[in-house]
Protein backbone atom coordinates (compact mmCIF):
# COMPACT_ATOMS: atom_id res chain seq x y z
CA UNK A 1 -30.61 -16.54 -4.24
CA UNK A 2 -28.07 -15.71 -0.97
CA UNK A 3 -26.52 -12.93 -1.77
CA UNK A 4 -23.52 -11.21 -0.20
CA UNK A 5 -24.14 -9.23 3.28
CA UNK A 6 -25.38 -5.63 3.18
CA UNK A 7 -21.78 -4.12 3.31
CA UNK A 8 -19.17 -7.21 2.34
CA UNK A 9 -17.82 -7.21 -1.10
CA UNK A 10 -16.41 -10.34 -3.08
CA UNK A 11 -12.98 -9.87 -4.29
CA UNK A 12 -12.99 -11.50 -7.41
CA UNK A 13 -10.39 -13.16 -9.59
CA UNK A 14 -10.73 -9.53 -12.42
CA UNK A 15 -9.68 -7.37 -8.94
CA UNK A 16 -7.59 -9.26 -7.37
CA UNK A 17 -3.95 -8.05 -9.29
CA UNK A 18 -4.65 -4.97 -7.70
CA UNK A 19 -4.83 -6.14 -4.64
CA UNK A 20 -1.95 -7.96 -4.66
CA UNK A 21 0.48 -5.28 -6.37
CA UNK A 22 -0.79 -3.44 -3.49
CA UNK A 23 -0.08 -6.09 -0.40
CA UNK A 24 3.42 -6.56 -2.42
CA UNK A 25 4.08 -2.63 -2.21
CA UNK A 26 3.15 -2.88 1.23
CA UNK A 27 5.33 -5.62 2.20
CA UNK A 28 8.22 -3.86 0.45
CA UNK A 29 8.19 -0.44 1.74
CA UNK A 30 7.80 -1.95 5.45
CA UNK A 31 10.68 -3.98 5.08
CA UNK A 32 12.85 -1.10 3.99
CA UNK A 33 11.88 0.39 6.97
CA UNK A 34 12.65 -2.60 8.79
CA UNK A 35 9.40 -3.22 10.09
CA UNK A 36 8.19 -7.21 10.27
CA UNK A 37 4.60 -8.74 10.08
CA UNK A 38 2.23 -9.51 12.60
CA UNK A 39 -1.30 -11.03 12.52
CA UNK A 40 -3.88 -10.99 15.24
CA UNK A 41 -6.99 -13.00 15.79
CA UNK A 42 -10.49 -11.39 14.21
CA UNK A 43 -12.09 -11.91 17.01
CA UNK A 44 -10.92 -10.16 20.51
CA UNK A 45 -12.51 -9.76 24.02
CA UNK A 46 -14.42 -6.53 24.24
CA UNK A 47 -13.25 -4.81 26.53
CA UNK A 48 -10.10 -4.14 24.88
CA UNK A 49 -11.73 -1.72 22.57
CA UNK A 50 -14.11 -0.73 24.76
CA UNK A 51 -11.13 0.40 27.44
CA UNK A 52 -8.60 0.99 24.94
CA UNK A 53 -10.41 2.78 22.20
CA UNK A 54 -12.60 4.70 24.62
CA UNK A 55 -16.50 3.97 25.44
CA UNK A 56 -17.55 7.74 24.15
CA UNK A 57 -15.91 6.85 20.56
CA UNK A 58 -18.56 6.25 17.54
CA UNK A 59 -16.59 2.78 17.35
CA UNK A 60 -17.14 1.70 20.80
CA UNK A 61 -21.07 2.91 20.98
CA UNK A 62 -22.27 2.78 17.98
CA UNK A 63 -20.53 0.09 15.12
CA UNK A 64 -18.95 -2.71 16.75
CA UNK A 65 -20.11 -6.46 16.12
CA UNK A 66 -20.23 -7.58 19.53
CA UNK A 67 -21.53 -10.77 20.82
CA UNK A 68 -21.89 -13.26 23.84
CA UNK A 69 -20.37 -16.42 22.62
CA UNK A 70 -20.84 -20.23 24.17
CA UNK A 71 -18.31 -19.36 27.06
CA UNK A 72 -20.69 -16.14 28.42
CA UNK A 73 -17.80 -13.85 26.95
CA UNK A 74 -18.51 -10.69 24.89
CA UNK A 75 -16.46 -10.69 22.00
CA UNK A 76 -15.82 -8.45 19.22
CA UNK A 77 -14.67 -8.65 15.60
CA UNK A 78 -11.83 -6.18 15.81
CA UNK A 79 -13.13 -3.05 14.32
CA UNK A 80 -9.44 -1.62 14.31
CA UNK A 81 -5.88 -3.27 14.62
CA UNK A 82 -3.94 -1.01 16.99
CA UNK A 83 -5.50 -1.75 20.14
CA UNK A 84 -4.86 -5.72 18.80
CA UNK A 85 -0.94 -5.29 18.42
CA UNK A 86 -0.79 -3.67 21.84
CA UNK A 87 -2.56 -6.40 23.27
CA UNK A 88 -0.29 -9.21 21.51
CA UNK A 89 2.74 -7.21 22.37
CA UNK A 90 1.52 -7.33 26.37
CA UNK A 91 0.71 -10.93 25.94
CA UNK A 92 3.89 -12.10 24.49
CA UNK A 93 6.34 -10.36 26.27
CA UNK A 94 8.15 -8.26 22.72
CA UNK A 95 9.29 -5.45 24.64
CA UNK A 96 10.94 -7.32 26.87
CA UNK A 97 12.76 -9.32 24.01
CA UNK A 98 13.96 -5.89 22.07
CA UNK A 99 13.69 -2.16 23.50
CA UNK A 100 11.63 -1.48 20.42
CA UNK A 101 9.07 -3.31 18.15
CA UNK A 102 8.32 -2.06 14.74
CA UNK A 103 5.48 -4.09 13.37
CA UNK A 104 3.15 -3.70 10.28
CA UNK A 105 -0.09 -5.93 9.31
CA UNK A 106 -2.58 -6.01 6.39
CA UNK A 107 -6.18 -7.50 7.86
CA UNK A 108 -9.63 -7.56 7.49
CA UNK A 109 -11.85 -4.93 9.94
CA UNK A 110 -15.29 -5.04 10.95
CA UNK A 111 -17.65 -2.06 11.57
CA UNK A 112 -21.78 -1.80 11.68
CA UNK A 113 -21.63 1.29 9.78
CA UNK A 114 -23.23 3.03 6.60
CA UNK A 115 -22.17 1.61 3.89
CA UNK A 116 -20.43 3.81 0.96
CA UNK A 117 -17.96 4.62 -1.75
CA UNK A 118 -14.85 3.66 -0.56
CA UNK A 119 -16.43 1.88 3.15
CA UNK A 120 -17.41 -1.25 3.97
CA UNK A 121 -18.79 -3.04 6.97
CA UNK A 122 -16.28 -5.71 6.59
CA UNK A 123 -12.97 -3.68 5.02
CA UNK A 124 -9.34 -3.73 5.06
CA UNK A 125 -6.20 -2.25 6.22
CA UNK A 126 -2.57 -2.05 6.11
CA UNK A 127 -0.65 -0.03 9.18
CA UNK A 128 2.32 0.01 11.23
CA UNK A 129 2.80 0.38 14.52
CA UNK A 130 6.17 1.47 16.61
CA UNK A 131 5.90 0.40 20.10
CA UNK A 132 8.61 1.05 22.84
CA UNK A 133 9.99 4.25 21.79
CA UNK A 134 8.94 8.44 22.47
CA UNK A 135 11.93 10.00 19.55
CA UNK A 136 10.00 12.36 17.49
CA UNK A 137 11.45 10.49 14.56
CA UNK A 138 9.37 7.37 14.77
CA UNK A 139 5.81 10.16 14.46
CA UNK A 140 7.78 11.40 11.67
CA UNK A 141 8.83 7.91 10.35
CA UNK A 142 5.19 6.90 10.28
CA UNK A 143 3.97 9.37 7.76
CA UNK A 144 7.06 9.28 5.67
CA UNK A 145 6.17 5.42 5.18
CA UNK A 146 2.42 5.44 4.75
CA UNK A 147 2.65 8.90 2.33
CA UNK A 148 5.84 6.72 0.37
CA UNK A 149 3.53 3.81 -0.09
CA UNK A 150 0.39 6.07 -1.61
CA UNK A 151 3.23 7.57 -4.02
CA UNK A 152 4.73 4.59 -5.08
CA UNK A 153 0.75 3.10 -6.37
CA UNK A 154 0.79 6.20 -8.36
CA UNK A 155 -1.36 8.65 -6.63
CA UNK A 156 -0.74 12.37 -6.78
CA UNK A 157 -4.14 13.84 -5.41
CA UNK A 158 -3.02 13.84 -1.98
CA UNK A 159 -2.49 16.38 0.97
CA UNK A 160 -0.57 15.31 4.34
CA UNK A 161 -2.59 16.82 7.27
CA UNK A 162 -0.46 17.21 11.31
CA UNK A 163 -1.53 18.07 14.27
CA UNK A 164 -0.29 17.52 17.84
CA UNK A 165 -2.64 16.34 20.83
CA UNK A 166 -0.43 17.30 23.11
CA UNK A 167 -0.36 15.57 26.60
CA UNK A 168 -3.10 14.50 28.68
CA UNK A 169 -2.97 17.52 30.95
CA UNK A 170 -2.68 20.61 28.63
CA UNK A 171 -5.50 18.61 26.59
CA UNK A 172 -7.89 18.33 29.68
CA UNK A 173 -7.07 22.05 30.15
CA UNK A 174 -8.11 22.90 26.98
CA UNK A 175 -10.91 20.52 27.06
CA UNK A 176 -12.46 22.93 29.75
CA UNK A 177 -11.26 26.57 28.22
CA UNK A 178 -13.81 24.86 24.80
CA UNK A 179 -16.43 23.46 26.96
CA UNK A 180 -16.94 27.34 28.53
CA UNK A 181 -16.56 28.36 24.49
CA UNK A 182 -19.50 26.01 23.74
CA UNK A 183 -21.68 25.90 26.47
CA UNK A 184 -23.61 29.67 25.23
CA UNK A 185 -24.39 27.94 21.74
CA UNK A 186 -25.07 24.26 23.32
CA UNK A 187 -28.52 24.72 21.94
CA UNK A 188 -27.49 25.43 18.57
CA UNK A 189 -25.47 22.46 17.91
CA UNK A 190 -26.26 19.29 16.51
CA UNK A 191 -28.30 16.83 18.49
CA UNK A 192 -24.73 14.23 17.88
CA UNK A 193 -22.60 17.44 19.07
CA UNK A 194 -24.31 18.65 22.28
CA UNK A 195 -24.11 14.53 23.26
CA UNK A 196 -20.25 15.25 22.68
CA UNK A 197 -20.07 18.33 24.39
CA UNK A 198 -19.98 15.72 27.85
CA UNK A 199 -18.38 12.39 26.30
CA UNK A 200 -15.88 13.54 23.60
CA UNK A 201 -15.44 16.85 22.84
CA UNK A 202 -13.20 16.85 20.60
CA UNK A 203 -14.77 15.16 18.04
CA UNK A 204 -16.95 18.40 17.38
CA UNK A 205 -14.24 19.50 15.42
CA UNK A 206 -14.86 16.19 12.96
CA UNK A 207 -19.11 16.94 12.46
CA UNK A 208 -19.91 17.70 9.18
CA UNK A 209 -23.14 19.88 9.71
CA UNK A 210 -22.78 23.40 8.64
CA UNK A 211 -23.90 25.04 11.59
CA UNK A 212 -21.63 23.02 14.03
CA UNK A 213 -18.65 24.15 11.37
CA UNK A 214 -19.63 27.89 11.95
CA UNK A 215 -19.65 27.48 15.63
CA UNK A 216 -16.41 25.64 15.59
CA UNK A 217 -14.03 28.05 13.53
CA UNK A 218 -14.24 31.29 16.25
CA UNK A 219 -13.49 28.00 19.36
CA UNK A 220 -10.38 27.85 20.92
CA UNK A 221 -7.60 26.02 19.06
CA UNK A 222 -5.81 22.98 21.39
CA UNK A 223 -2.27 24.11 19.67
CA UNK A 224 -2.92 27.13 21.45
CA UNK A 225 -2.81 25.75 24.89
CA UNK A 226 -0.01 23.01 24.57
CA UNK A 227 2.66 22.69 26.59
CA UNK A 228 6.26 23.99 26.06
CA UNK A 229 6.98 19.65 25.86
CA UNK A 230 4.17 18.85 23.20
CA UNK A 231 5.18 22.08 21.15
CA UNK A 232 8.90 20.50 20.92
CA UNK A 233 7.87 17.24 20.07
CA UNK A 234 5.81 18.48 17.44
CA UNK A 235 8.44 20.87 16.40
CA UNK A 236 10.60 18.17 15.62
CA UNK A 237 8.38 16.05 13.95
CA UNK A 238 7.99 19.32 11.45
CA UNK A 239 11.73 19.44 11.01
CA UNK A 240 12.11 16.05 9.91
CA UNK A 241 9.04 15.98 7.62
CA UNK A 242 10.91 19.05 5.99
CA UNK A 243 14.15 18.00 5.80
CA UNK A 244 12.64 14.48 3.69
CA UNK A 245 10.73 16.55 1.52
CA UNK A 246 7.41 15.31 2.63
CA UNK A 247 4.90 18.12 1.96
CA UNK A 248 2.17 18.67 4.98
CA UNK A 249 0.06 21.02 6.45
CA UNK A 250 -0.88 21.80 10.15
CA UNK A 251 -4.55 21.77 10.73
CA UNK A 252 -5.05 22.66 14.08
CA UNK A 253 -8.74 21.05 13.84
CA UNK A 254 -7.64 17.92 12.94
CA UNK A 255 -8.46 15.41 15.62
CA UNK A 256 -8.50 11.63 16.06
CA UNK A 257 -11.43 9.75 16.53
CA UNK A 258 -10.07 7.00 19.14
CA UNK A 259 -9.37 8.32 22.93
CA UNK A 260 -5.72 7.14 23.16
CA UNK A 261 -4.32 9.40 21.29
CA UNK A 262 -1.70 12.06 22.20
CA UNK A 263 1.35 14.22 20.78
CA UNK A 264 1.47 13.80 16.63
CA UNK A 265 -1.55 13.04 15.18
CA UNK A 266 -2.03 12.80 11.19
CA UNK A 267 -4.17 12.24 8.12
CA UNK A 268 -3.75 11.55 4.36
CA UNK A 269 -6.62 12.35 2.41
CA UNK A 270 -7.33 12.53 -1.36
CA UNK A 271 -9.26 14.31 -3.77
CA UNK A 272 -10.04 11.32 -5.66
CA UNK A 273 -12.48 9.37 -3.65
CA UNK A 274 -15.71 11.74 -3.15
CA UNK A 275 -16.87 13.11 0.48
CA UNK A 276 -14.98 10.09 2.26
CA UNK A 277 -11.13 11.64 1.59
CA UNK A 278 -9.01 10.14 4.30
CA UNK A 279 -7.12 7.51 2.89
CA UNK A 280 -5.08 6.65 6.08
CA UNK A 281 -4.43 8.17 9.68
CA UNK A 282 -2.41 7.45 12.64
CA UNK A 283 -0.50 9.70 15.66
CA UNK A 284 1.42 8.75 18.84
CA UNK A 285 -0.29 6.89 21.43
CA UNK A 286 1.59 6.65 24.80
CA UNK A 287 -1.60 5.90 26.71
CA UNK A 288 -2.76 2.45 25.12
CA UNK A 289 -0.58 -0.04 26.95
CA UNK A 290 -1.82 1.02 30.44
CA UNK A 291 -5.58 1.69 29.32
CA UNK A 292 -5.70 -2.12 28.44
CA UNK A 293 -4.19 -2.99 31.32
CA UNK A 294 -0.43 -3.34 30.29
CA UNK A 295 2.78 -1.90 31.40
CA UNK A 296 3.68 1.56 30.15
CA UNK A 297 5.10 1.27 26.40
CA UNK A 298 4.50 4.49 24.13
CA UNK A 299 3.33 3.70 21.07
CA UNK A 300 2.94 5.42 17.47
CA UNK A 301 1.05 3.81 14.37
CA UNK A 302 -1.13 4.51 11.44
CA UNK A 303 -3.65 2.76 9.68
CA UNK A 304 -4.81 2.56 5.84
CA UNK A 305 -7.99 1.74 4.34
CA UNK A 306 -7.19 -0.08 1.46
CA UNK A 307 -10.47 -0.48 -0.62
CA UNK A 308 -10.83 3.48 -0.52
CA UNK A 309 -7.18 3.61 -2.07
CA UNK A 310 -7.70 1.21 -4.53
CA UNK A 311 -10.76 3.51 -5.28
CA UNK A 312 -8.52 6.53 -5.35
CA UNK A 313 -5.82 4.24 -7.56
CA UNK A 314 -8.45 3.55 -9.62
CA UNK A 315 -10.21 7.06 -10.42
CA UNK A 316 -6.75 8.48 -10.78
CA UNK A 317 -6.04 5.39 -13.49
CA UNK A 318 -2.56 5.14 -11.29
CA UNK A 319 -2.29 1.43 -12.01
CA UNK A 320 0.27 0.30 -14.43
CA UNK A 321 0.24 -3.07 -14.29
CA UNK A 322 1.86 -5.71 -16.49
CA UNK A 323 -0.50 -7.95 -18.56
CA UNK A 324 -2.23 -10.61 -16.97
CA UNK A 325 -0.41 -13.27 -19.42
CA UNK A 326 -0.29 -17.13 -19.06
CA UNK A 327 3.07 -18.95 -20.28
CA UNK A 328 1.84 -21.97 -21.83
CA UNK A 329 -1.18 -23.49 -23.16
CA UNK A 330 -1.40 -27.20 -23.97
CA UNK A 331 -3.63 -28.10 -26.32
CA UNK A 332 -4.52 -31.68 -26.70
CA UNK A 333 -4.97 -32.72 -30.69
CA UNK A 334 -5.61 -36.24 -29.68
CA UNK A 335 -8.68 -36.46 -27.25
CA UNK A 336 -6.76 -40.09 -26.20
CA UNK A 337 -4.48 -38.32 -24.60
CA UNK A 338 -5.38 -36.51 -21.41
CA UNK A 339 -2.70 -38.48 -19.03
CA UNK A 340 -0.31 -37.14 -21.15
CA UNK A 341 -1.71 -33.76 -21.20
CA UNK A 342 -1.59 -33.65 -17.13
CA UNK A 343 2.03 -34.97 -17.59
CA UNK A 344 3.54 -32.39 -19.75
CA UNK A 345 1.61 -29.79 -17.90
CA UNK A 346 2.80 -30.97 -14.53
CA UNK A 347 6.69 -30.69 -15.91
CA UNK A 348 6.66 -27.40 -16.93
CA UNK A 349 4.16 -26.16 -13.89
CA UNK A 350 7.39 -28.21 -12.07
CA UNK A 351 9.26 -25.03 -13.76
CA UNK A 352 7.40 -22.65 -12.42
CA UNK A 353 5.94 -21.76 -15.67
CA UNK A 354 2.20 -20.45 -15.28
CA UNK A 355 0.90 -23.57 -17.92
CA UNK A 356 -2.99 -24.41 -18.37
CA UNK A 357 -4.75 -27.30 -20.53
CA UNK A 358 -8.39 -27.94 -21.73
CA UNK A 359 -10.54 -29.61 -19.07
CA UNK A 360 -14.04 -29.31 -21.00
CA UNK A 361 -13.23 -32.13 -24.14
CA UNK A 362 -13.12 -29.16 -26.46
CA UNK A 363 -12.07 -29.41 -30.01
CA UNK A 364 -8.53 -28.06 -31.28
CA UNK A 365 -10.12 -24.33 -32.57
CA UNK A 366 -11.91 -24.01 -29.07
CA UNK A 367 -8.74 -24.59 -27.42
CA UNK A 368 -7.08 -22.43 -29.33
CA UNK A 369 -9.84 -19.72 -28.45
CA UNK A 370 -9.30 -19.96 -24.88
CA UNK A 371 -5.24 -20.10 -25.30
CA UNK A 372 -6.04 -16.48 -26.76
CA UNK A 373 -8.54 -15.59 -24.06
CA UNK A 374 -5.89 -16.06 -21.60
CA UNK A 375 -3.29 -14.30 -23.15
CA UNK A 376 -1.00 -17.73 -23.50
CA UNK A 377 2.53 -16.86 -24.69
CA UNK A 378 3.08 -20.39 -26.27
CA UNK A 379 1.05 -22.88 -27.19
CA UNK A 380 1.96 -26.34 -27.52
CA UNK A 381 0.16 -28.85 -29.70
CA UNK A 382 0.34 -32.05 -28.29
CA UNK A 383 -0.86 -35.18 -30.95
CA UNK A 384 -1.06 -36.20 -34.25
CA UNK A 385 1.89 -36.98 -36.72
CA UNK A 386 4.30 -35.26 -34.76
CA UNK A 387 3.78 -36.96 -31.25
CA UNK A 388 4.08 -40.24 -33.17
CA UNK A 389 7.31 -39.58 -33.63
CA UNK A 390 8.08 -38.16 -30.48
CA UNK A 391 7.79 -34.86 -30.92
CA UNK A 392 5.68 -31.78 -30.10
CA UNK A 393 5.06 -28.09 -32.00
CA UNK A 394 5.25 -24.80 -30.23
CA UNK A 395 3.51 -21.93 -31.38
CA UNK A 396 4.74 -18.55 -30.47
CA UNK A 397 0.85 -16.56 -30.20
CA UNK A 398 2.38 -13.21 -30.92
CA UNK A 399 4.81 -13.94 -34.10
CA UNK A 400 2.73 -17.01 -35.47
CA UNK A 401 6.19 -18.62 -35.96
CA UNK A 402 6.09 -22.56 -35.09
CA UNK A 403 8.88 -24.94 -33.80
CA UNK A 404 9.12 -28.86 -33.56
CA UNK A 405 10.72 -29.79 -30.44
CA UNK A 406 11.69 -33.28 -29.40
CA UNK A 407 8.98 -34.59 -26.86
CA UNK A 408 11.51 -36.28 -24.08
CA UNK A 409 14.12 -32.70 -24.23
CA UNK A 410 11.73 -30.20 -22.06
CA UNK A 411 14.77 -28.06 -21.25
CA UNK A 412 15.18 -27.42 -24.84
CA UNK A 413 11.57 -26.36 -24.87
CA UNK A 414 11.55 -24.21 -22.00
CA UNK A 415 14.21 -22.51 -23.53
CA UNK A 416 12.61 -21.41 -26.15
CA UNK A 417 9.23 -20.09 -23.90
């Protein structure tokens, strides 16, 4: 028996309501903000997450599918959709078409990582990304839309974490006043710290194991060491997030996991889904364009992983969906009559009515069971006496009440669905 990959999941037809009320939400929200689609390819050339994203990241080194293909080209199933957008933007010339591009995609990710609650080697994400502009509003606009999208599923377990990364030359500053912090207690960190401690420092902050948290709350805060430019940028973005009501916090330890970040960075995390709590993240990244080889065009996004909110959704019961209900079922008295059948069906299908028959030869009472199985609003029975004389019965399935329609007057009927 072939069974699913170590890490994939089958959507199936019981799950997949969610998913779309979700995708729908999505496409809604993003629109209001006046932000349009845009889908990438799966697969991208390498090095545009290995220069973009940064060699040192876990991504990068340690759970990308990369491969040689046919050509002698190393490709990669995109592990993240930022560095993607960017690219397409480059490639297509959109910020020379309009000053600013605000774009927003749902896609499948890849990543060679453990497998969990809420995390999957192949998973999925919706995000925005604002490319072409440096207003504080757009960092601000970004969590405002991805924290109005977890509300609006229903969720109420959630905190809004902010930070700023400041620029690249207070941040290489600070990276220096840690590394002196760090370098007495080198010996006591973990073996995955002291390898960070020379590639990405940073990320020390984001190790879970105890004694590298000890070490870590007496170090050096970056928000301590920003410049007077980052500290007004960030400012703002505070004001804004106020003045909309959006509650946050500043954790000055929160850092981002990808190297082209800088200014506003962010993370929405839940109580709802275990040890795994971020249910989306993003921050400004004015860097990317050029890393990957592009002209300079800032850049601010987020990203949202949305089997761990469906998770969260779901352990917080926050869907309130309507009932999965057919419209019609038509069940065939007269086994002669199948053409028929497909005839009728295809009329009010024609209607957009949501209309199933009986495809297995079943009798009347084991149509009848299914009709009920799927919830069917109406049935119609379609033979004996009545089609002989040209007409048809409807059965309401919730009242039990039954009505003789005329065969060849289908408006009538559908008036009375």
């Amino acid at each position: 028996m072939i069974k699913a990959i170590t890490g994939t999941k089958d959507t199936l037809p019981s799950d997949i309501r969610k998913w779309h009320h979700l995708e729908e939400l999505v496409r809604n929200v993003m629109a209001s903000f006046n932000y349009r689609e845009i889908r990438t390819p799966i697969l991208e050339e390498t090095a545009l997450f290995s220069r973009g994203i940064g060699e040192s990241t876990d991504i990068v080194s340690k759970e990308m599918y990369t491969f040689i293909d046919r050509s002698e080209t190393s490709v990669t199933l995109k592990p993240e959709m930022t560095a993607s957008v960017v690219r397409a933007m480059l490639e297509h010339s959109l910020d020379k078409q309009q000053p600013l591009n605000k774009l927003y995609y749902i896609s499948p990710m890849f990543r060679q990582e453990r497998p969990q609650a809420g995390r999957f080697r192949q998973f999925h994400q919706f995000g925005a990304e604002a490319l072409g502009g440096t207003n504080p509003s757009l960092d601000a606009e970004m969590i405002i839309v991805a924290y109005d999208i977890l509300k609006n599923l229903g969720l109420n377990n959630i905190t809004v974490k902010i930070n700023s990364l400041g620029v690249p030359s207070s941040r290489e500053k600070y990276k220096h006043i840690l590394k002196i912090y760090l370098n007495d207690k080198k010996t006591q960190l973990s073996e995955e710290s002291r390898k960070r401690l020379d590639t990405n420092i940073l990320r020390i902050f984001d190790s879970k194991e105890a004694n590298d948290i000890n070490i870590m709350e007496d170090a050096p805060l970056l928000i301590e060491h920003l410049d007077n430019e980052s500290l007004e940028q960030f400012d703002m973005v505070k004001q804004i997030l106020l003045a909309v009501k959006i509650p946050f916090e500043v954790d000055a330890r929160l850092v981002r996991g990808l190297d082209y970040y800088t200014h506003t960075t962010f993370e929405i995390l839940s109580s709802s889904v275990g040890s795994q709590s971020a249910l989306c993240g993003g921050g400004r990244y004015d860097l990317l364009a050029e890393q990957i080889g592009g002209r300079d065009i800032p850049g601010v996004g987020f990203a949202a992983g949305i089997e761990r909110i469906l998770l969260a959704c779901e352990n917080e019961n926050s869907f309130c969906l309507p009932d999965d209900f057919i419209d019609l079922y038509i069940i065939r008295v007269d086994k002669e009559l199948v053409a028929k059948t497909n005839e009728l069906a295809l009329l009010f299908r024609r209607k957009n009515l949501n209309v199933e028959i009986d495809y297995l030869n079943r009798s009347v009472k084991a149509q009848m069971r299914e009709a009920n199985k799927l919830g069917a609003k109406r049935v119609i029975f379609l033979g004996g006496e009545e089609y002989s004389a040209g007409k048809v019965v409807l059965k309401d399935m919730k009242e039990g009440n039954q009505q003789i329609f005329d065969l060849n007057n289908i408006d009538e009927i559908i008036n009375n669905l």
